[in-house]
C-alpha atoms as a PDB file:
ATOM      1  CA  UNK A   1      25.919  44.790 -71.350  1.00  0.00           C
ATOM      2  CA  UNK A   2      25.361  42.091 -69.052  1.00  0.00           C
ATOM      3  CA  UNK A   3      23.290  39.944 -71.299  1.00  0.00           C
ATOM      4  CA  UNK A   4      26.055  40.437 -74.095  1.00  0.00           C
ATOM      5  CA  UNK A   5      28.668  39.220 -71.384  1.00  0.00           C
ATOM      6  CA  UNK A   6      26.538  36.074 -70.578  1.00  0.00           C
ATOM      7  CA  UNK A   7      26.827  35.420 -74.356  1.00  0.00           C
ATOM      8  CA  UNK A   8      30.998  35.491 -73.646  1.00  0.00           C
ATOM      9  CA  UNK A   9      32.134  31.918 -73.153  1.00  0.00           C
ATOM     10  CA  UNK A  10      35.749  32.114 -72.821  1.00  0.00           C
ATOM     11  CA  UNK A  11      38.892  33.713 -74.038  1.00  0.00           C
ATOM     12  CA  UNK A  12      41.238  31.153 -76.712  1.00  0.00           C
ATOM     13  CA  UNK A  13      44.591  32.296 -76.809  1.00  0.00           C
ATOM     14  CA  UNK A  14      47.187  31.332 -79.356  1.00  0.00           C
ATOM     15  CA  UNK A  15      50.926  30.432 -78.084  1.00  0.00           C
ATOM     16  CA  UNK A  16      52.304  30.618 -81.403  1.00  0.00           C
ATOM     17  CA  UNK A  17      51.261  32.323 -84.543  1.00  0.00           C
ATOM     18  CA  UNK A  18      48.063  31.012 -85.517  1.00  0.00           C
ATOM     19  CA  UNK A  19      48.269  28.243 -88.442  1.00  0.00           C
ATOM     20  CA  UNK A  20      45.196  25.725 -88.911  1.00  0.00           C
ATOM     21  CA  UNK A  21      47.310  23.015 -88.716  1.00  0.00           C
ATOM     22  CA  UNK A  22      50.352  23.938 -86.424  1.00  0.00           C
ATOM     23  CA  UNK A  23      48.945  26.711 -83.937  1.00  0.00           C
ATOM     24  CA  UNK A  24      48.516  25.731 -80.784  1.00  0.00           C
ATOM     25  CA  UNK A  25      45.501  27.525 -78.915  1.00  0.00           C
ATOM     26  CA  UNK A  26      44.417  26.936 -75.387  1.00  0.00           C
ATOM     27  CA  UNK A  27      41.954  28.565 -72.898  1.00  0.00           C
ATOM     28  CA  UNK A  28      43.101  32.023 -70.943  1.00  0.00           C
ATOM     29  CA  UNK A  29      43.502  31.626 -67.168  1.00  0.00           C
ATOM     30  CA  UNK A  30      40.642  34.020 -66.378  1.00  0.00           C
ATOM     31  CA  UNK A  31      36.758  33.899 -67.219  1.00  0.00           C
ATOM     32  CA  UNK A  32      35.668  36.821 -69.336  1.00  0.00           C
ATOM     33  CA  UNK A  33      34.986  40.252 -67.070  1.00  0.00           C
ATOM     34  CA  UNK A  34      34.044  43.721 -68.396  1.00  0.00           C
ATOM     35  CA  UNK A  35      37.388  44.530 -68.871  1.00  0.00           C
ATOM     36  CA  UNK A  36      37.615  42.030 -71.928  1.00  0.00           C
ATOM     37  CA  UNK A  37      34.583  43.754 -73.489  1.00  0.00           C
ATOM     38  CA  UNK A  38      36.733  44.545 -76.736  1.00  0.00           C
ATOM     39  CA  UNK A  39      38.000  41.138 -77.340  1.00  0.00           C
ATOM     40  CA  UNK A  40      34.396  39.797 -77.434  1.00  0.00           C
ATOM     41  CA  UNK A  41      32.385  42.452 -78.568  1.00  0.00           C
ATOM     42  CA  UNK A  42      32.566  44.691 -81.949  1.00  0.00           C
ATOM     43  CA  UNK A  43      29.587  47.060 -83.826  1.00  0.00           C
ATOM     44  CA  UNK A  44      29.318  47.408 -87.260  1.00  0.00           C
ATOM     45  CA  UNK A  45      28.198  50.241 -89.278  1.00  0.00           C
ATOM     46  CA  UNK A  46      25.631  48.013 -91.623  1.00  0.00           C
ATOM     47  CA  UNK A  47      26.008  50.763 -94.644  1.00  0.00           C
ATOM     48  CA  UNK A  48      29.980  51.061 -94.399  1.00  0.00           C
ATOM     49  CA  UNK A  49      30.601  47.598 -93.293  1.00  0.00           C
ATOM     50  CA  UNK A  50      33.220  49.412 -90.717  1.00  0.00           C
ATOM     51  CA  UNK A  51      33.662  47.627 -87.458  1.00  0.00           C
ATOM     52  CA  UNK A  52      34.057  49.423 -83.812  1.00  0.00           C
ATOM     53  CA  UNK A  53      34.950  48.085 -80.148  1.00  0.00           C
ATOM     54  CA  UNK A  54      34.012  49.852 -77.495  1.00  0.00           C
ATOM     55  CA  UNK A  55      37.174  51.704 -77.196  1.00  0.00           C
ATOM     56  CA  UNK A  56      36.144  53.438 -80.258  1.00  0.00           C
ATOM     57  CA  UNK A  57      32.273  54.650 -79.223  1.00  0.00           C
ATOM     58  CA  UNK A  58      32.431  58.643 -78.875  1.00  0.00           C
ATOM     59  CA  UNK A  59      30.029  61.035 -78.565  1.00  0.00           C
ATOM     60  CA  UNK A  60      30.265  62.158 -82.138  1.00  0.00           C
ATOM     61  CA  UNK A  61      29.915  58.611 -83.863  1.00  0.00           C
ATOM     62  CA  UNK A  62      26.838  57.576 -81.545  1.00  0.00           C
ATOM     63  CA  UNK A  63      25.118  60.443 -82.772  1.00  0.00           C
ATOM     64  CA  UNK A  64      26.200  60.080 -86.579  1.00  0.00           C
ATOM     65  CA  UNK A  65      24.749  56.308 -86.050  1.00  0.00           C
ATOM     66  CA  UNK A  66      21.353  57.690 -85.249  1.00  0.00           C
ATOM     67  CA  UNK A  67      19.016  56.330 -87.367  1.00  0.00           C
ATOM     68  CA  UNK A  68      21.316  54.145 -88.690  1.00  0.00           C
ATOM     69  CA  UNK A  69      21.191  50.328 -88.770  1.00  0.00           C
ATOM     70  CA  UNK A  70      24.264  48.755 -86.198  1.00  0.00           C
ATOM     71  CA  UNK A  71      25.161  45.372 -86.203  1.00  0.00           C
ATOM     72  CA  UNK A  72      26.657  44.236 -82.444  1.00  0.00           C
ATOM     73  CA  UNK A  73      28.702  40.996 -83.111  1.00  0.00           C
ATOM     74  CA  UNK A  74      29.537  38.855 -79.935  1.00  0.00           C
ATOM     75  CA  UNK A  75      32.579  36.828 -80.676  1.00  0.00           C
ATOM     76  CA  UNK A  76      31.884  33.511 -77.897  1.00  0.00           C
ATOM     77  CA  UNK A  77      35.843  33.089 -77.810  1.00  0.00           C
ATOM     78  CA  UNK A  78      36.780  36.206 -78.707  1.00  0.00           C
ATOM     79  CA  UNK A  79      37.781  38.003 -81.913  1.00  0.00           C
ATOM     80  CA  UNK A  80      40.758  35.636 -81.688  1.00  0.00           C
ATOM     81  CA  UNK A  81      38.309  33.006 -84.039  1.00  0.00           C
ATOM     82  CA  UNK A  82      36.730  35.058 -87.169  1.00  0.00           C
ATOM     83  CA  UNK A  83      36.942  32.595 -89.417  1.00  0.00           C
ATOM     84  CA  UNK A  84      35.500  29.299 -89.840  1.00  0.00           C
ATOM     85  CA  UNK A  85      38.203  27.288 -90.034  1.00  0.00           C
ATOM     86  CA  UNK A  86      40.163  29.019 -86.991  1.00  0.00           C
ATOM     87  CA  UNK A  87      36.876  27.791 -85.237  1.00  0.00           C
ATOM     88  CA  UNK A  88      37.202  24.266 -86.447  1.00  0.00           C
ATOM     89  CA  UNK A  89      40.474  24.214 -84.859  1.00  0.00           C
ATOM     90  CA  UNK A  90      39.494  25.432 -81.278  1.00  0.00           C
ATOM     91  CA  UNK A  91      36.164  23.106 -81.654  1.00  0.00           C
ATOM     92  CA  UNK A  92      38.322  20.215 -82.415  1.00  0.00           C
ATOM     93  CA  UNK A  93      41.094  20.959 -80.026  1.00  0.00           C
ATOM     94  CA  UNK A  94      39.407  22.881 -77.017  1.00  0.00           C
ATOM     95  CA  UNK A  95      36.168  22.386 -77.494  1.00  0.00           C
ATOM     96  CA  UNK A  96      35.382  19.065 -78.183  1.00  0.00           C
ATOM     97  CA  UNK A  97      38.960  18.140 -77.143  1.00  0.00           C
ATOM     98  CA  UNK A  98      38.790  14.061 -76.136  1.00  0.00           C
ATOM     99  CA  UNK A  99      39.308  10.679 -77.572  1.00  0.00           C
ATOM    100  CA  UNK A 100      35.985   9.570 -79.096  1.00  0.00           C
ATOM    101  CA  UNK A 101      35.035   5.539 -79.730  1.00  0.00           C
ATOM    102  CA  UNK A 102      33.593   5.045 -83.672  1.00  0.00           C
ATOM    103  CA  UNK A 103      29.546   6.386 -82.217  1.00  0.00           C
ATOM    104  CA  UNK A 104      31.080   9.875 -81.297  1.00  0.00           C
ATOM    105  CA  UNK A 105      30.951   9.080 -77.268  1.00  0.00           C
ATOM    106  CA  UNK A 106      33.587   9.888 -75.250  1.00  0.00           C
ATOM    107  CA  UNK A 107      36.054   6.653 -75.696  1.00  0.00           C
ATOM    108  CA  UNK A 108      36.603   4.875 -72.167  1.00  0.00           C
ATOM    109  CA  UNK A 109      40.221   5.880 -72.499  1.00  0.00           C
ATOM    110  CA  UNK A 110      39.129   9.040 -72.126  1.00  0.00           C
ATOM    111  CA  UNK A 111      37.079   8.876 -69.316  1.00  0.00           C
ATOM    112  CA  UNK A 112      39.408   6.615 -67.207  1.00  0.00           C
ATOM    113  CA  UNK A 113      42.351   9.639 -68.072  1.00  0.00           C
ATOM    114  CA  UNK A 114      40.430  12.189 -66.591  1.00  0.00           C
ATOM    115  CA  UNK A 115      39.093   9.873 -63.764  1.00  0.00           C
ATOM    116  CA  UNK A 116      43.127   9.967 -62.968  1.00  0.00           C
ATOM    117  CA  UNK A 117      43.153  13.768 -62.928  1.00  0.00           C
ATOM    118  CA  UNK A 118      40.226  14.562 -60.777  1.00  0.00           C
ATOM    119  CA  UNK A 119      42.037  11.852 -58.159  1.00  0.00           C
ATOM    120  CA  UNK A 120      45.475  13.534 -58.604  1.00  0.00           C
ATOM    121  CA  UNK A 121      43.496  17.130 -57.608  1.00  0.00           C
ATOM    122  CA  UNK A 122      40.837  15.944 -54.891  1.00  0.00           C
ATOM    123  CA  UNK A 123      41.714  12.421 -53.718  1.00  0.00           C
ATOM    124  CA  UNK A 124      43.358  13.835 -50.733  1.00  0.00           C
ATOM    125  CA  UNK A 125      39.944  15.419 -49.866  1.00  0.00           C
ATOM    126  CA  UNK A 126      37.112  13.592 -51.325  1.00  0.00           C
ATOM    127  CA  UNK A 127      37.069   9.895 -50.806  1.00  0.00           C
ATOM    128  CA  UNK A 128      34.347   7.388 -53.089  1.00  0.00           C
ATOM    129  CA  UNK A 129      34.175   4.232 -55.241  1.00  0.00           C
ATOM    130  CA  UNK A 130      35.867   4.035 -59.029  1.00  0.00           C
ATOM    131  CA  UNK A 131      32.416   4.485 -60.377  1.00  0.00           C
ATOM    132  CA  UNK A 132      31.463   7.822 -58.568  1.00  0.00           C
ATOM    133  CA  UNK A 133      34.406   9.734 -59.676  1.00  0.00           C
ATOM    134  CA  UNK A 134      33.600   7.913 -63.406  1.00  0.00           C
ATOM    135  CA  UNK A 135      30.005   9.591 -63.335  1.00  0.00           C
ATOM    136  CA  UNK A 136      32.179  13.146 -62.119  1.00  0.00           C
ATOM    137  CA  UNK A 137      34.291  12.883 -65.194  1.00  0.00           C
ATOM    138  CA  UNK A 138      31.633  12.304 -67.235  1.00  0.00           C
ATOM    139  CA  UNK A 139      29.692  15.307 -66.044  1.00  0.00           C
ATOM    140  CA  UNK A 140      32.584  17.588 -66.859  1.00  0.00           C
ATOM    141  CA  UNK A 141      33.378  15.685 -70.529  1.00  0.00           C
ATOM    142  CA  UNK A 142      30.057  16.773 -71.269  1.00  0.00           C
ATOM    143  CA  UNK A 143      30.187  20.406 -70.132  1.00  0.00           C
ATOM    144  CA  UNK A 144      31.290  23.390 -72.431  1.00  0.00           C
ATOM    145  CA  UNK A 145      34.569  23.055 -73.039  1.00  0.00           C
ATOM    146  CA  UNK A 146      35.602  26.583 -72.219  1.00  0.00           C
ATOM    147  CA  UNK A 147      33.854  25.312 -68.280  1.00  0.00           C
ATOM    148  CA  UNK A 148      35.534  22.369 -68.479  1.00  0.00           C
ATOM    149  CA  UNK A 149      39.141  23.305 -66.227  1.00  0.00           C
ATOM    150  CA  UNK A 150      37.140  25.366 -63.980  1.00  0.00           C
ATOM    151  CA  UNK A 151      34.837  22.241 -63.068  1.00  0.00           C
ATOM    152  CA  UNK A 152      38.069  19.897 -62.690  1.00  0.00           C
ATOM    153  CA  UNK A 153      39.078  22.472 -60.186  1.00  0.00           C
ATOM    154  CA  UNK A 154      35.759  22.890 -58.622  1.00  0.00           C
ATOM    155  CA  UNK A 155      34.201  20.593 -55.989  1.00  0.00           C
ATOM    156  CA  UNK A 156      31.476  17.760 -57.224  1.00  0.00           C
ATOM    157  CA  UNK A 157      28.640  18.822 -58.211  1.00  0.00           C
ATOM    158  CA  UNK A 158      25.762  18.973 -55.691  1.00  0.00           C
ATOM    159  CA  UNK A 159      23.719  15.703 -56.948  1.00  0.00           C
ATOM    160  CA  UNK A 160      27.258  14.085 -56.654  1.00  0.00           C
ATOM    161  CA  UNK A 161      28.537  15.098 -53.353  1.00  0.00           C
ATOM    162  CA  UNK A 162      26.860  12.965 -51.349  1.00  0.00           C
ATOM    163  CA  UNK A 163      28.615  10.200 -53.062  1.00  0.00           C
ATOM    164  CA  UNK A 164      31.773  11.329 -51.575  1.00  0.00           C
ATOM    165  CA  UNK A 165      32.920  11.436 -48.053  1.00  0.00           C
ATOM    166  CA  UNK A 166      35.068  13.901 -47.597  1.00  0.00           C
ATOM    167  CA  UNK A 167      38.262  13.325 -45.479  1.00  0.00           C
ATOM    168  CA  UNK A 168      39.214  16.863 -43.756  1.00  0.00           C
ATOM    169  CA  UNK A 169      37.724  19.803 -43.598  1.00  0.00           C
ATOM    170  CA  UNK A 170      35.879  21.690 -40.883  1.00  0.00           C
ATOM    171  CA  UNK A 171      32.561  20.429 -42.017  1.00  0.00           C
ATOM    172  CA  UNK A 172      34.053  16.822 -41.975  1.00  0.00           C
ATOM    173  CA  UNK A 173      35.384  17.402 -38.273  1.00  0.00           C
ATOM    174  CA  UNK A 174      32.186  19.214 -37.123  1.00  0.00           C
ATOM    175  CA  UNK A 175      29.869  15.942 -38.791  1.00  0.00           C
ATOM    176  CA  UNK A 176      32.245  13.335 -37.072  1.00  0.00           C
ATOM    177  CA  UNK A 177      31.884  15.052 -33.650  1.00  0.00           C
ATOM    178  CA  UNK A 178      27.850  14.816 -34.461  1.00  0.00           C
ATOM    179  CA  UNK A 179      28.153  11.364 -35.199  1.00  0.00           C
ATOM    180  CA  UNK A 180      30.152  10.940 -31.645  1.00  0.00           C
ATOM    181  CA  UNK A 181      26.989  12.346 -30.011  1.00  0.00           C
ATOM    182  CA  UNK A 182      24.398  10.587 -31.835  1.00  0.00           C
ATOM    183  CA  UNK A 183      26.690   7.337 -31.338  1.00  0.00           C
ATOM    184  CA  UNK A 184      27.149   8.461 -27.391  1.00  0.00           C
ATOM    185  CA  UNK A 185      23.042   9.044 -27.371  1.00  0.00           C
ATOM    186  CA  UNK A 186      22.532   5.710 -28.428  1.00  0.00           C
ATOM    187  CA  UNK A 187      24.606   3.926 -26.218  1.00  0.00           C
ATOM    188  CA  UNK A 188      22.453   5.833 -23.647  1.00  0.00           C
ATOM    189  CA  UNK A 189      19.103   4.328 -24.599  1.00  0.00           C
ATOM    190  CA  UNK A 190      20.541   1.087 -25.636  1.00  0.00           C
ATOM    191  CA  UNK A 191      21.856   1.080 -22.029  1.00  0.00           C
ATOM    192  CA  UNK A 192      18.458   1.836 -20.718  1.00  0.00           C
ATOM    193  CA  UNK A 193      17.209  -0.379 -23.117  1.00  0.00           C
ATOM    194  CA  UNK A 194      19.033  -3.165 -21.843  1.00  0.00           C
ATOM    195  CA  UNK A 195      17.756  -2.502 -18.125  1.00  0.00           C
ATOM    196  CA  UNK A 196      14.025  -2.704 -19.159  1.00  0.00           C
ATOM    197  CA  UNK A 197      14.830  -5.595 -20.968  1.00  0.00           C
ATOM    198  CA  UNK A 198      16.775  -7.198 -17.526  1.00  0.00           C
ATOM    199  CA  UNK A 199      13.791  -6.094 -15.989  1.00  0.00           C
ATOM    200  CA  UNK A 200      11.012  -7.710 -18.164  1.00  0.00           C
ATOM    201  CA  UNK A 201      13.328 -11.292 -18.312  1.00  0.00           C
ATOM    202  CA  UNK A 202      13.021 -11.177 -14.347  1.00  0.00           C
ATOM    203  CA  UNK A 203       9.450 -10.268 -14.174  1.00  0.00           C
ATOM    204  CA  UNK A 204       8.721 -13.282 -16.939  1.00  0.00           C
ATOM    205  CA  UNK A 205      10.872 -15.809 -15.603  1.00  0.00           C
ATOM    206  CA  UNK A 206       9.118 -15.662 -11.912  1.00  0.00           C
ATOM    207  CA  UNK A 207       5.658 -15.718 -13.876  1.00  0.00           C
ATOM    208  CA  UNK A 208       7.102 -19.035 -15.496  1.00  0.00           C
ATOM    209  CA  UNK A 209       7.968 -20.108 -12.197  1.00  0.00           C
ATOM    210  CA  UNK A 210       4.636 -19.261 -10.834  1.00  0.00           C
ATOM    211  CA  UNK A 211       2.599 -20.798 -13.383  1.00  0.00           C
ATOM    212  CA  UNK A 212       5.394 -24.208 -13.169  1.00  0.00           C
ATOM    213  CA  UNK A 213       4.887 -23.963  -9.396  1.00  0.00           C
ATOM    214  CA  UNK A 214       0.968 -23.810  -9.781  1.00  0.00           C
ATOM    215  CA  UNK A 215       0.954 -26.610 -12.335  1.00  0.00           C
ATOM    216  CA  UNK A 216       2.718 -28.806  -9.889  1.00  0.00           C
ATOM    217  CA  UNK A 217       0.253 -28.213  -6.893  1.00  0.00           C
ATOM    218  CA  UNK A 218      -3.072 -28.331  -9.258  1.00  0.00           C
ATOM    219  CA  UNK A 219      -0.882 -32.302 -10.462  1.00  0.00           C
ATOM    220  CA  UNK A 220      -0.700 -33.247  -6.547  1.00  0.00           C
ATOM    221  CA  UNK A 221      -4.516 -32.009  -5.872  1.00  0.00           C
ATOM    222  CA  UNK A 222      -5.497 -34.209  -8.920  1.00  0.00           C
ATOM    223  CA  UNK A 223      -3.939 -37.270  -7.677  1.00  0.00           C
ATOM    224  CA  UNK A 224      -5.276 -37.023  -4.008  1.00  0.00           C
ATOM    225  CA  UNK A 225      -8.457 -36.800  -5.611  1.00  0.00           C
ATOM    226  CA  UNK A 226      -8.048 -39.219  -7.415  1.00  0.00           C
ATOM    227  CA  UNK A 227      -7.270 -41.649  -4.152  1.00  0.00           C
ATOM    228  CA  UNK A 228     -10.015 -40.372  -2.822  1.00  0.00           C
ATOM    229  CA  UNK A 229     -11.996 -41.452  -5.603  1.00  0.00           C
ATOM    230  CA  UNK A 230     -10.711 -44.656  -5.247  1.00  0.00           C
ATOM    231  CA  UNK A 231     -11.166 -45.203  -1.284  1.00  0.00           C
ATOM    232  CA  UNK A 232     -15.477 -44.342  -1.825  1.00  0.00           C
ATOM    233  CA  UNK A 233     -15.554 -47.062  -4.162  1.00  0.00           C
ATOM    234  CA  UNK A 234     -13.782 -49.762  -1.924  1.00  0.00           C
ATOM    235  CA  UNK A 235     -15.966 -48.244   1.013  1.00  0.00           C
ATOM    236  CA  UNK A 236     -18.980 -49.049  -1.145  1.00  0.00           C
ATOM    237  CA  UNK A 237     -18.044 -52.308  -2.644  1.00  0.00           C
ATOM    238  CA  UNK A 238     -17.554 -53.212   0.886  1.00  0.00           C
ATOM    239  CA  UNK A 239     -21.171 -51.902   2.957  1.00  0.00           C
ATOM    240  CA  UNK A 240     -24.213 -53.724   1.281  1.00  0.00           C
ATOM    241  CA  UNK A 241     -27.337 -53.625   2.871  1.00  0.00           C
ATOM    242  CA  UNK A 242     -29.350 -56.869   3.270  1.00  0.00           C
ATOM    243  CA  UNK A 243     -32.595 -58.156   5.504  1.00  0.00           C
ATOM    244  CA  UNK A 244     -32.123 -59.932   8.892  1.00  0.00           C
ATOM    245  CA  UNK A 245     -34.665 -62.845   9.732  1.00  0.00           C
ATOM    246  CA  UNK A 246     -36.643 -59.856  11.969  1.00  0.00           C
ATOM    247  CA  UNK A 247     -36.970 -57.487   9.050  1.00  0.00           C
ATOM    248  CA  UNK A 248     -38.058 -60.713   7.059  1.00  0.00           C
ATOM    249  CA  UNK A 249     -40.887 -61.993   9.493  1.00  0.00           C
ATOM    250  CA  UNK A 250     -42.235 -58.652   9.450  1.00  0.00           C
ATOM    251  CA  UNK A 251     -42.266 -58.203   6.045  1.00  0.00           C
ATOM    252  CA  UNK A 252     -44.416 -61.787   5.785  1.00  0.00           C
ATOM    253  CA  UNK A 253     -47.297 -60.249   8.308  1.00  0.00           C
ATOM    254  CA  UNK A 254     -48.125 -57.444   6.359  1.00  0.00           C
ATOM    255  CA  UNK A 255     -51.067 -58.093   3.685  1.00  0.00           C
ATOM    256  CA  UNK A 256     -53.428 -55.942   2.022  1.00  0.00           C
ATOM    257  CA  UNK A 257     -56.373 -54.676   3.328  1.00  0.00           C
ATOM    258  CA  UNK A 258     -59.804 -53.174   2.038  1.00  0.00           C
ATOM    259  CA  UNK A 259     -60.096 -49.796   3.219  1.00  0.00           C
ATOM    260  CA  UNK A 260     -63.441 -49.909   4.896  1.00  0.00           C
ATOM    261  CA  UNK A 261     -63.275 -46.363   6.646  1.00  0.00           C
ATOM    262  CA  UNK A 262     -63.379 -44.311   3.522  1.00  0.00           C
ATOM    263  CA  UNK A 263     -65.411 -46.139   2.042  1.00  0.00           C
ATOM    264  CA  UNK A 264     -68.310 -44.479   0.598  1.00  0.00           C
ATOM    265  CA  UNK A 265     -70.958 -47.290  -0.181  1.00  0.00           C
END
């Protein structure tokens, strides 16, 4: 029974008396239960061609049915449509009910009206661009029809709710007061952040200051030796040594000599 229900779209209900042209059919407020079972569901005696709802099941016919061929005939929307053209009526009107452009697509007219209602229902709640609640209506233009009221009352769809940001709610206080703690954590390490950093500038600047101070004494040692330098080469230029008349008369008397004691011959 629960398979035949799934089967069960949704109840159309005429306002006035049905005429293809004039009637004017609309969805029922309620989505189909086991209650409706009769207004969806008939059997039909294959040999006598006699239909049945549940209503009219007893003991006595299910057992005069044995062996017999029965036909169970789901009516989608209910045996309000048993006839072809009362279904091209409710496909045109309920349906498939929307402007379409000369392909077949829903026109942008539309689109853009039903844009309008989903504002007019959740504006006040859900929050987002022109083109988010555009892709929202276009989800539901392209559902059932019968699903299609249901879904404007409904929230977005899953894949499109994160799109949104939604303005009240418990769950939008509770993510605002997480977003005050994250935003309070951060302050905290960018406040700790900003004393390392203090930190580091004072540790770098007195290395600059050493290396400045070290590059000035290593400039003053270079230029003292470079006097230095300077004062040898004056000291030099200035000392020669040269022979006296002494060193000269000495230098006459000495003269070259056989050596006679080593000699061997």
């Amino acid at each position: 029974m629960a398979n035949l229900l799934e089967i069960c779209k949704k109840e159309v209900v005429y306002q006035s008396p049905r005429d293809g042209s004039t009637g004017v059919a609309e969805w029922a407020s309620h989505e189909p239960c086991y209650a409706d079972k009769n207004r969806f569901i008939l059997f039909q005696d294959k040999s006598s061609k006699k239909s049945y709802n549940f209503d009219d099941l007893t003991e006595q016919l299910l057992l005069k049915w044995r062996s017999k061929a029965i036909f169970v005939i789901v009516y989608p929307y209910t045996t309000n449509i048993i006839s072809q053209k009362d279904f091209d009526f409710v496909k045109t009107n309920l349906i498939d009910a929307g402007s379409k452009d000369r392909s077949g697509a829903d026109s942008t007219c539309s689109l853009m009206s039903l844009v309008a209602k989903l504002k007019r229902i959740h504006g006040s709640r859900y929050d987002a661009t022109e083109s988010v609640y555009l892709q929202w209506a276009n989800f539901i233009q392209h559902a059932p029809g019968h699903k299609r009221e249901q879904l404007m009352e409904d929230e977005p769809p899953e894949q499109y709710k994160c799109l949104f940001k939604n303005i009240d709610g418990p769950a939008n206080t509770k993510r605002l007061n997480t977003i005050r703690q994250n935003d309070g954590m951060a302050e905290n390490v960018m406040d700790r952040a900003k004393s390392d950093i203090a930190s580091l500038r004072s540790f770098y600047d007195a290395i600059v200051d050493a290396v400045k101070t070290f590059g000035e004494k290593l400039s003053e040692i270079e230029i003292r030796m470079e006097e230095r330098h300077c004062m040898l080469e004056m000291i030099q230029e200035s000392v020669t040594v040269s022979e006296d008349e002494f060193s000269q008369s000495i230098a006459a008397e000495i003269t070259d000599m056989p050596d006679v004691d080593h000699d061997d011959n």
